[in-house]
Protein backbone atom coordinates (compact mmCIF):
# COMPACT_ATOMS: atom_id res chain seq x y z
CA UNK A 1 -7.23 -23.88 5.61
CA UNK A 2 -4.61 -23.96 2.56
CA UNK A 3 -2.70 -20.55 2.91
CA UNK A 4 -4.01 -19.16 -0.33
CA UNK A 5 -2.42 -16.42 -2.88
CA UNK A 6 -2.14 -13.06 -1.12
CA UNK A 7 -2.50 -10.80 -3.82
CA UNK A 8 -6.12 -11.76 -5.51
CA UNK A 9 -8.41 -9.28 -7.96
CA UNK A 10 -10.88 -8.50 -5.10
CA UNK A 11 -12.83 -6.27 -6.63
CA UNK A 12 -13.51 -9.16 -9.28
CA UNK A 13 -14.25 -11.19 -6.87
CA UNK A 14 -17.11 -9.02 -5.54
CA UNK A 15 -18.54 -9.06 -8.93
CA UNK A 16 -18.37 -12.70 -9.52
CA UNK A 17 -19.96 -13.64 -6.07
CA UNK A 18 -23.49 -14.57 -6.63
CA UNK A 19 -24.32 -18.66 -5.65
CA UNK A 20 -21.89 -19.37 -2.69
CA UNK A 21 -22.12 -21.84 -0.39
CA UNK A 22 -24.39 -20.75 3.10
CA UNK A 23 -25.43 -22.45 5.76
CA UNK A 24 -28.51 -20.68 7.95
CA UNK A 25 -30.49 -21.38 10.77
CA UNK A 26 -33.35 -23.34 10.55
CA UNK A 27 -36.71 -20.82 10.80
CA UNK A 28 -38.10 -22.53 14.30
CA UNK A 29 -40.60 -19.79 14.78
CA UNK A 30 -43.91 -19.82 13.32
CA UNK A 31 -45.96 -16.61 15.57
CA UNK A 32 -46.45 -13.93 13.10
CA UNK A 33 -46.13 -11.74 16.02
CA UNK A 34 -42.97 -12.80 16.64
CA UNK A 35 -39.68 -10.17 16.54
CA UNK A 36 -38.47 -9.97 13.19
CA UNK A 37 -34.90 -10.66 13.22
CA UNK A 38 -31.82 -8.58 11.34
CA UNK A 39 -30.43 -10.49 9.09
CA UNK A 40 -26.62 -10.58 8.72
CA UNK A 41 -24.42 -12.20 6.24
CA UNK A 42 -21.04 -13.64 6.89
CA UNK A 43 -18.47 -14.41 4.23
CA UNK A 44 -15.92 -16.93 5.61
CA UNK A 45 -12.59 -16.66 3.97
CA UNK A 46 -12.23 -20.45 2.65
CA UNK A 47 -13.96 -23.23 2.82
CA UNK A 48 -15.38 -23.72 6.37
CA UNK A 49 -12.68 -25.36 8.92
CA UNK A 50 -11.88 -25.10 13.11
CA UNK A 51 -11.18 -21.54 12.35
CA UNK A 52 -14.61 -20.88 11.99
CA UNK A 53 -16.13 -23.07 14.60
CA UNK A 54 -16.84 -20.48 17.27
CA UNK A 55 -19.64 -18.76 14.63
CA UNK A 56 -20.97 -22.13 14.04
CA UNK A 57 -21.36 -22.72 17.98
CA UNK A 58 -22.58 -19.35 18.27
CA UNK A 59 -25.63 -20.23 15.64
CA UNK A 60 -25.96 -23.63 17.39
CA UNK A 61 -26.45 -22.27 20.68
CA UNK A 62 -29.05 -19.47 19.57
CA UNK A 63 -26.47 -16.73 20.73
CA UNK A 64 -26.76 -14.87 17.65
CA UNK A 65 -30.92 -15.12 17.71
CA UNK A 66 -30.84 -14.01 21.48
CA UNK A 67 -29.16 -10.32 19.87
CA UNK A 68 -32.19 -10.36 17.50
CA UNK A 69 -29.91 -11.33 14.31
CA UNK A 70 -30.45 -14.63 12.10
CA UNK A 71 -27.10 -14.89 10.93
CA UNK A 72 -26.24 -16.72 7.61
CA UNK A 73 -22.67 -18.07 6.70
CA UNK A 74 -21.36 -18.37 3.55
CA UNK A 75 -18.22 -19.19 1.60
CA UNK A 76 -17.53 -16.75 -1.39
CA UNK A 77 -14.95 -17.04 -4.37
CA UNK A 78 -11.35 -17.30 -3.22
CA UNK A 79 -10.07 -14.25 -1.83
CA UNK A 80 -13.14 -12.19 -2.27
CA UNK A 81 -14.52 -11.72 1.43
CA UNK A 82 -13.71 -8.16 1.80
CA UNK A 83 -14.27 -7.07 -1.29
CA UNK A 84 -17.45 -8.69 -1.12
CA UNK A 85 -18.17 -6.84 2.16
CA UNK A 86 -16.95 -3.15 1.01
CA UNK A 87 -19.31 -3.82 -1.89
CA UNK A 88 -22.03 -4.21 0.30
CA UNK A 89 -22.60 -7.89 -0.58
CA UNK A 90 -22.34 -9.40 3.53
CA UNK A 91 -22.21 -6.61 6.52
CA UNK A 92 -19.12 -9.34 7.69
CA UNK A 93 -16.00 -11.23 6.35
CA UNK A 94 -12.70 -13.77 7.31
CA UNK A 95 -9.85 -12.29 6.30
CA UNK A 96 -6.39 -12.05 7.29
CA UNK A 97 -4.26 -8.53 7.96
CA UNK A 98 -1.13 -9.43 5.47
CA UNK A 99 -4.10 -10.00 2.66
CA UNK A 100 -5.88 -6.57 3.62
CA UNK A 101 -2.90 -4.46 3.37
CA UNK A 102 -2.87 -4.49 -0.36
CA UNK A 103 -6.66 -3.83 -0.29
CA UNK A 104 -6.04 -0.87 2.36
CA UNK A 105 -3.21 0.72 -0.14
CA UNK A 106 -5.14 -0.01 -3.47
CA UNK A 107 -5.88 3.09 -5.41
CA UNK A 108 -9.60 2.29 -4.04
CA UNK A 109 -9.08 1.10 -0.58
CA UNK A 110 -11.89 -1.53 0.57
CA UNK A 111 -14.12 0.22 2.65
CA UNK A 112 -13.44 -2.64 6.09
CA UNK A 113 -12.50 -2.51 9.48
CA UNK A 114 -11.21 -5.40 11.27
CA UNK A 115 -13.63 -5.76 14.20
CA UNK A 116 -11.86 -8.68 16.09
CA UNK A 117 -9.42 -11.28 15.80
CA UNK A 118 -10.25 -15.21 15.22
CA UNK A 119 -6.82 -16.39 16.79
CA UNK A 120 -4.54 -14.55 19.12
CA UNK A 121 -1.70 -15.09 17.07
CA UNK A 122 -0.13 -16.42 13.82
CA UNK A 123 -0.05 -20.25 13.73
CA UNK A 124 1.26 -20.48 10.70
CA UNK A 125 4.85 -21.44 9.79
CA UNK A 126 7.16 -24.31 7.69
CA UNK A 127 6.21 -27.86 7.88
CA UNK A 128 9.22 -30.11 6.56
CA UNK A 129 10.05 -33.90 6.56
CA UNK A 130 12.01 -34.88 10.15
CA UNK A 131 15.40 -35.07 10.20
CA UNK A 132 16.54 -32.78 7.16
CA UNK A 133 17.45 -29.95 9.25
CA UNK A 134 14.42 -28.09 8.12
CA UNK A 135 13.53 -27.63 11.71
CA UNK A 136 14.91 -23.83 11.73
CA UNK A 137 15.63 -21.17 8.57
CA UNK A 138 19.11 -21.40 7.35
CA UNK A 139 18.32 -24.88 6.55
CA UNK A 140 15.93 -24.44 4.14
CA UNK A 141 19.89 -23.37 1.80
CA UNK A 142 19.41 -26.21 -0.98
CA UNK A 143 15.89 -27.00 -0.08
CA UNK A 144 12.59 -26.78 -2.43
CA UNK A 145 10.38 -24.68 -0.98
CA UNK A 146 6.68 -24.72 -2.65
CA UNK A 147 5.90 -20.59 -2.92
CA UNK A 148 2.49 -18.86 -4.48
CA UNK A 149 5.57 -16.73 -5.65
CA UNK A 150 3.74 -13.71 -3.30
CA UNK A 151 5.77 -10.84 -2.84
CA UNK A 152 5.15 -10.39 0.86
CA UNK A 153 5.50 -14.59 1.12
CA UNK A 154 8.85 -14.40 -0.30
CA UNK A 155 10.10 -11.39 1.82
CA UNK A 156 9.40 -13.10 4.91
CA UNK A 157 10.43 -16.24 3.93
CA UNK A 158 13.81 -14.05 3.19
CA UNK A 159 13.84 -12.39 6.57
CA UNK A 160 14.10 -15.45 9.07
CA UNK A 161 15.80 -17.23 6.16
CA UNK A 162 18.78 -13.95 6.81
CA UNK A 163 18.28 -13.36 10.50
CA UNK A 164 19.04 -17.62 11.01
CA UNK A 165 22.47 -16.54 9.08
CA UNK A 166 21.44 -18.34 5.89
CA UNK A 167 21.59 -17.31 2.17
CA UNK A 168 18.23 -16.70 0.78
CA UNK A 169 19.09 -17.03 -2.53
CA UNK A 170 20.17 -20.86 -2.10
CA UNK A 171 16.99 -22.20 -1.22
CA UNK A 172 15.03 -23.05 -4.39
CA UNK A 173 11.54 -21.83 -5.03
CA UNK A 174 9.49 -24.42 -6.87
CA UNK A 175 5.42 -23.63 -7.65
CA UNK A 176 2.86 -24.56 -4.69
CA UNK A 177 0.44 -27.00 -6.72
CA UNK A 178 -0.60 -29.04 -3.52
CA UNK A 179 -3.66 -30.18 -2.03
CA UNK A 180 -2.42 -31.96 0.40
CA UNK A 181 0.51 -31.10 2.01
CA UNK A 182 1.45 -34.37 3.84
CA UNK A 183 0.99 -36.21 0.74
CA UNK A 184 3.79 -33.72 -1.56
CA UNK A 185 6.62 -34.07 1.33
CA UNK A 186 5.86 -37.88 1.87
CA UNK A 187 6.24 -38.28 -2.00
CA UNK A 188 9.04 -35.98 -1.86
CA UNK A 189 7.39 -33.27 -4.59
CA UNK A 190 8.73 -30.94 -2.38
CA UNK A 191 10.97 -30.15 0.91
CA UNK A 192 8.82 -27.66 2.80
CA UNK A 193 5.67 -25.71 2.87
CA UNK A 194 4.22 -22.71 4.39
CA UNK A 195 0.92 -24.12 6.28
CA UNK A 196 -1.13 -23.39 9.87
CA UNK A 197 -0.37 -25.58 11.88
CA UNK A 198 -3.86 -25.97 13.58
CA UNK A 199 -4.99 -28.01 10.11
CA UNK A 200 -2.17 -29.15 8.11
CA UNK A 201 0.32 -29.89 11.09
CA UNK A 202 -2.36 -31.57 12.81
CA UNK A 203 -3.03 -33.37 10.09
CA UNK A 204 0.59 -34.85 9.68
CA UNK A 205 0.28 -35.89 13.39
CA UNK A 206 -3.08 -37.53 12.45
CA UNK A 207 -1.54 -39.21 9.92
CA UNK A 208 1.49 -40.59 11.40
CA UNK A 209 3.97 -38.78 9.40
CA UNK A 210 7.30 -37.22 11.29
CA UNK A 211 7.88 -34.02 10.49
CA UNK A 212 9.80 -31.03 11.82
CA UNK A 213 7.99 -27.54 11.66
CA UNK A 214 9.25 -23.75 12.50
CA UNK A 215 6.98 -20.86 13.23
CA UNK A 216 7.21 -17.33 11.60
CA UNK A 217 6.46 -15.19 14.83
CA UNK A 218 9.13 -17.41 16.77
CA UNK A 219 11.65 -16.02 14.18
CA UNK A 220 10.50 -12.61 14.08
CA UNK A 221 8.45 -11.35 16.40
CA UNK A 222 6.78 -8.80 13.82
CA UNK A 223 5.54 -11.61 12.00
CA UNK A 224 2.82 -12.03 14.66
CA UNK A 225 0.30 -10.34 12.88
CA UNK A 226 -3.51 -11.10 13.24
CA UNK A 227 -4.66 -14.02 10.94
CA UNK A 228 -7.78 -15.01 10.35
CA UNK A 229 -9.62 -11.76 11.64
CA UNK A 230 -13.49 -10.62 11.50
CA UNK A 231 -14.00 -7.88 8.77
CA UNK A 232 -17.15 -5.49 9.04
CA UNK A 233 -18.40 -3.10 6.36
CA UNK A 234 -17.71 0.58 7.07
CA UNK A 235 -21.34 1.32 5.73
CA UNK A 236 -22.77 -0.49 8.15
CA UNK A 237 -20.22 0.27 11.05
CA UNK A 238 -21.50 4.21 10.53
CA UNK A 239 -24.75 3.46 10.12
CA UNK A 240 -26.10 0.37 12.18
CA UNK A 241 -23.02 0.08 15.01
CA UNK A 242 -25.80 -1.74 17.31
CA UNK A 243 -25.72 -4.21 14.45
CA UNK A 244 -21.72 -4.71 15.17
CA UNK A 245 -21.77 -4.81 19.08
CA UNK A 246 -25.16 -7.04 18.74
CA UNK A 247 -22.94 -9.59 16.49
CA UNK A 248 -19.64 -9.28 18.10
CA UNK A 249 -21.48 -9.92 21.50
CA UNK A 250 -22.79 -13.38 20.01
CA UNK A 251 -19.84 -14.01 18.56
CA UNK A 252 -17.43 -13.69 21.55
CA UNK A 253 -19.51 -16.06 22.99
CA UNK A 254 -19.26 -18.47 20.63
CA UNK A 255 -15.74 -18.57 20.22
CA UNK A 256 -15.26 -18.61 24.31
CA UNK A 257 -17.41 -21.32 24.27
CA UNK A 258 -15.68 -23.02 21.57
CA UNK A 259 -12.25 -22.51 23.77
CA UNK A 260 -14.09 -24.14 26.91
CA UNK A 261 -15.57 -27.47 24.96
CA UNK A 262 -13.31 -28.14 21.68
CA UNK A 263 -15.94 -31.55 21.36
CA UNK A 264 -19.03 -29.15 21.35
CA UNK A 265 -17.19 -26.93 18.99
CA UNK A 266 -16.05 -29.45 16.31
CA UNK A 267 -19.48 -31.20 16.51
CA UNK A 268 -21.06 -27.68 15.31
CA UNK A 269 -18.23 -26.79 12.70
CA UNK A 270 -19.31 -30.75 11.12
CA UNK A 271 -23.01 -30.34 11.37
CA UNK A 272 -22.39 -27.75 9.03
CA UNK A 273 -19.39 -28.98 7.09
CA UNK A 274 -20.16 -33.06 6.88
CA UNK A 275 -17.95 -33.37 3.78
CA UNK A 276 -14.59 -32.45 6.47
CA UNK A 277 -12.83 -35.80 7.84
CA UNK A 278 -14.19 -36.50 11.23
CA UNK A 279 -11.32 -37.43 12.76
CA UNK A 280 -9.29 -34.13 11.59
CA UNK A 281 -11.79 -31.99 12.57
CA UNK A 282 -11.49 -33.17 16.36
CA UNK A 283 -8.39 -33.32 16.16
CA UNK A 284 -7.62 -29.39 14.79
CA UNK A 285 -10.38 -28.43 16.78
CA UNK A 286 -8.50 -29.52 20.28
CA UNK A 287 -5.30 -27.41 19.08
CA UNK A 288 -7.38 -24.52 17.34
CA UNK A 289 -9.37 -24.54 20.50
CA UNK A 290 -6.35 -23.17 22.92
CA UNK A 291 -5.21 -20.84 20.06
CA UNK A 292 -8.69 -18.27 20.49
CA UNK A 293 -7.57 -16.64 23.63
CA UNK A 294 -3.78 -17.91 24.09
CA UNK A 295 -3.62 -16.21 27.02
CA UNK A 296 -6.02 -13.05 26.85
CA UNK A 297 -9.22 -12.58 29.30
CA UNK A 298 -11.63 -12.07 26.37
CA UNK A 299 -11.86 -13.37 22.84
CA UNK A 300 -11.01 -10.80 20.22
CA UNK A 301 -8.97 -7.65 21.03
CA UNK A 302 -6.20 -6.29 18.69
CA UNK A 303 -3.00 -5.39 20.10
CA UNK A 304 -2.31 -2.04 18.19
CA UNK A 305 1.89 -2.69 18.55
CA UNK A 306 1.28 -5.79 16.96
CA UNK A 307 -1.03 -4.64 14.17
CA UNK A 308 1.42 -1.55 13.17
CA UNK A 309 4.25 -3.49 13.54
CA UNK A 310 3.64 -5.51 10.69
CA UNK A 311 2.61 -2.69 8.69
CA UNK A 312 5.30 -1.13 9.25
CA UNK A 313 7.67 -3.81 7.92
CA UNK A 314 5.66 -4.00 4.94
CA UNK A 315 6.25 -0.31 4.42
CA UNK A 316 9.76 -0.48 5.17
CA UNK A 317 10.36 -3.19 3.03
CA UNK A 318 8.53 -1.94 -0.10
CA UNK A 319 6.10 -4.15 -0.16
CA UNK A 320 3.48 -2.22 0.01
CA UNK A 321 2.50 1.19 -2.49
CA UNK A 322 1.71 3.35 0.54
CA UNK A 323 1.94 3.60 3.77
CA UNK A 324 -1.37 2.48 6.02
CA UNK A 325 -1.64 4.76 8.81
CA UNK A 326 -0.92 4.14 12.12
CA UNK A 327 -3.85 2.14 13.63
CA UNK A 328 -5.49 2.44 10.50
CA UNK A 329 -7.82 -0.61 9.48
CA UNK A 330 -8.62 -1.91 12.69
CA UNK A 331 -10.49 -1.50 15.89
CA UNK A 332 -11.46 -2.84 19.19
CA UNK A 333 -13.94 -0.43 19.84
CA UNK A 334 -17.04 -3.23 19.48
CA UNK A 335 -16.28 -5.94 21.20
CA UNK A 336 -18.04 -6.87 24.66
C-alpha cells in the first residue's frame, strides 16, 4: 500500500501489461450443462493488501458466481490499472481520484468511470517519529520530508504546511527511496513520510515504534477525496451495464461483509496473498475494516461535493492542464 508516483506513463503501461499476477476461482463445476459464466477481469492498483479484501471475500463467498460472473484478480505494472482498463485489457481497475485527474485531462483522456469507492475517505496522511513536533504542519519547518517530487504531492503538502502558519519553503524535500517506512524514520533516513495509515501506521503500532501522525483531510477538508476507488471501462459501461450492476452487486457485498467480520476478511485477502505478514494483515484489516462505510448505510457511493471539490483545487491551483467537468469521471448510478 506504498503511496506510489502520481504522474506514471499509463498508456505505456497498458502496452507493457501482458503476465501479471491473478488469482481466480477454482473451476468447481464439471456439468457441461451448466451456465456459462461472464468472465470479468480486475486490475488491482498495487500489490494485493486490506484494501482489496472485500473482492477477495466476495470470490470466497461465491457472491460474484451467484451474479453469473467468474471474476479474476490481477495485479498489473505500477500505475497502469486504468490505462489498462480504457484499453480494453480488464472491464475493472483500483485506482485513486488524485491519480485519474491527469488521465481525465490528458490530450487522450482514459476512457473510465469511477463506479464506487473502496474507502469512505482519505486515510492517508504524515507519519513522523514521536515527540519532534511533527504531530501537525508547521512543524515539518526544518524537517526532511521523503517526496516522489509529484506536483500535486508537493502542493498539498504546501497547503496545510501554509494554512498551520508555517513556511513551506523551510521544510526540506529529500527523495522517497523507502520500502519500509518504519525502518527509514527509526534509522533516521528521514523525518516524515506521506503513508495510509490503515498499512504503514498500523504497521508502526505492530511494531512497537512511537510515532506521531497528521491526516490531510483533518487539515483541509478538500483533501478528502476518494482513494482507492473501483474503475470500470466506458466500453463496457455502454455496452454490457448488467455486467456493472451484476459486479458491483457482488462486490458491495463483499466489502459489507468484510466491514462486519475483519477475521473472515483478512483470512481471504491471505489465502490469496500468503507472501503478506500474518500478523499485519490482521492487524490493517481490523482498522481498514471500519474505514469501508465510516459512517454511510451502504458500501460505495460518491459524494459529488467531495469529488468536485478536489478537482476544483487542482484546477485552481494549476495543477492540472484543464479543467474536469463538474461531476465528470464518476458515478453512483450502479451500485445496489
Amino acid at each position: 500500500m506504498k503511496r506510489r508516483h502520481l504522474l506514471g506513463s499509463l498508456l505505456l503501461c497498458a502496452v507493457l501489461f501482458l503476465g501479471a499476477c491473478s488469482f481466480a476461482p477454482k473451476d468447481s463445476s464439471t456439468n457441461p450443462k451448466a451456465k456459462k459464466l461472464k468472465e470479468v477481469t480486475v486490475l488491482l492498483d498495487w500489490t494485493a493488501n486490506t484494501n482489496h479484501s472485500g473482492l477477495f471475500l466476495a470470490q470466497k463467498q461465491g457472491f460474484y458466481q451467484q451474479e453469473g460472473l467468474k471474476v479474476t484478480i490481477q495485479t498489473p505494472p505500477e500505475g497502469g490499472a486504468s490505462a489498462l482498463v480504457g484499453a480494453g485489457k480488464a472491464q475493472f481497475g483500483i485506482d485513486a481520484q488524485d491519480t485519474l485527474a491527469p488521465a481525465f485531462t490528458a490530450a487522450q483522456s482514459v476512457p473510465v468511470t469511477a463506479v464506487a469507492a473502496i474507502l469512505s475517505h482519505n486515510t492517508s496522511g504524515i507519519l513522523s517519529r514521536k515527540g519532534e513536533g511533527l504531530d501537525r504542519p508547521k512543524g515539518l519547518e526544518g524537517a526532511r520530508y521523503a517526496t516522489w517530487d509529484n506536483a500535486v504531492e508537493k502542493a498539498m503538502l504546501k497547503n496545510v504546511v501554509e494554512t498551520d502558519g508555517g513556511s513551506f519553503q523551510k521544510v526540506t524535500l529529500i527523495p522517497n527511496n523507502t520500502e519500509d517506512e518504519v525502518a527509514s524514520l527509526k534509522s533516521k533516513q528521514i523525518d516524515a513520510v506521506w503513508v495510509f495509515y490503515g498499512w504503514s501506521a498500523v504497521h508502526a503500532k505492530l511494531k512497537g515504534f512511537p510515532f506521531d501522525y497528521f491526516s490531510f483531510k483533518d487539515i483541509n477538508p478538500v483533501f478528502d477525496y476518494y482513494t482507492p476507488i473501483l474503475v470500470a471501462s466506458n466500453e463496457v459501461i455502454a455496452k454490457d451495464p448488467d455486467l456493472v450492476r451484476a459486479f458491483l452487486r457482488a462486490t458491495q457485498k463483499g466489502y459489507e461483509a468484510a466491514a462486519k467480520d475483519p477475521k473472515a476478511a483478512a483470512k481471504a485477502l491471505l489465502e490469496h496473498a500468503g507472501e503478506l505478514d500474518d500478523a499485519l494483515v490482521q492487524a490493517s484489516q481490523e482498522w481498514v475494516s471500519k474505514q469501508y462505510l465510516s459512517g454511510e448505510a451502504h458500501w460505495g457511493k460518491f459524494q459529488a461535493e467531495r469529488w468536485n471539490a478536489f478537482y476544483e483545487w487542482l484546477w485552481t491551483n494549476q495543477l492540472i492542464p484543464r479543467k474536469i467537468p463538474e461531476n465528470f469521471g464518476f458515478t453512483n448510478d450502479f451500485l445496489p
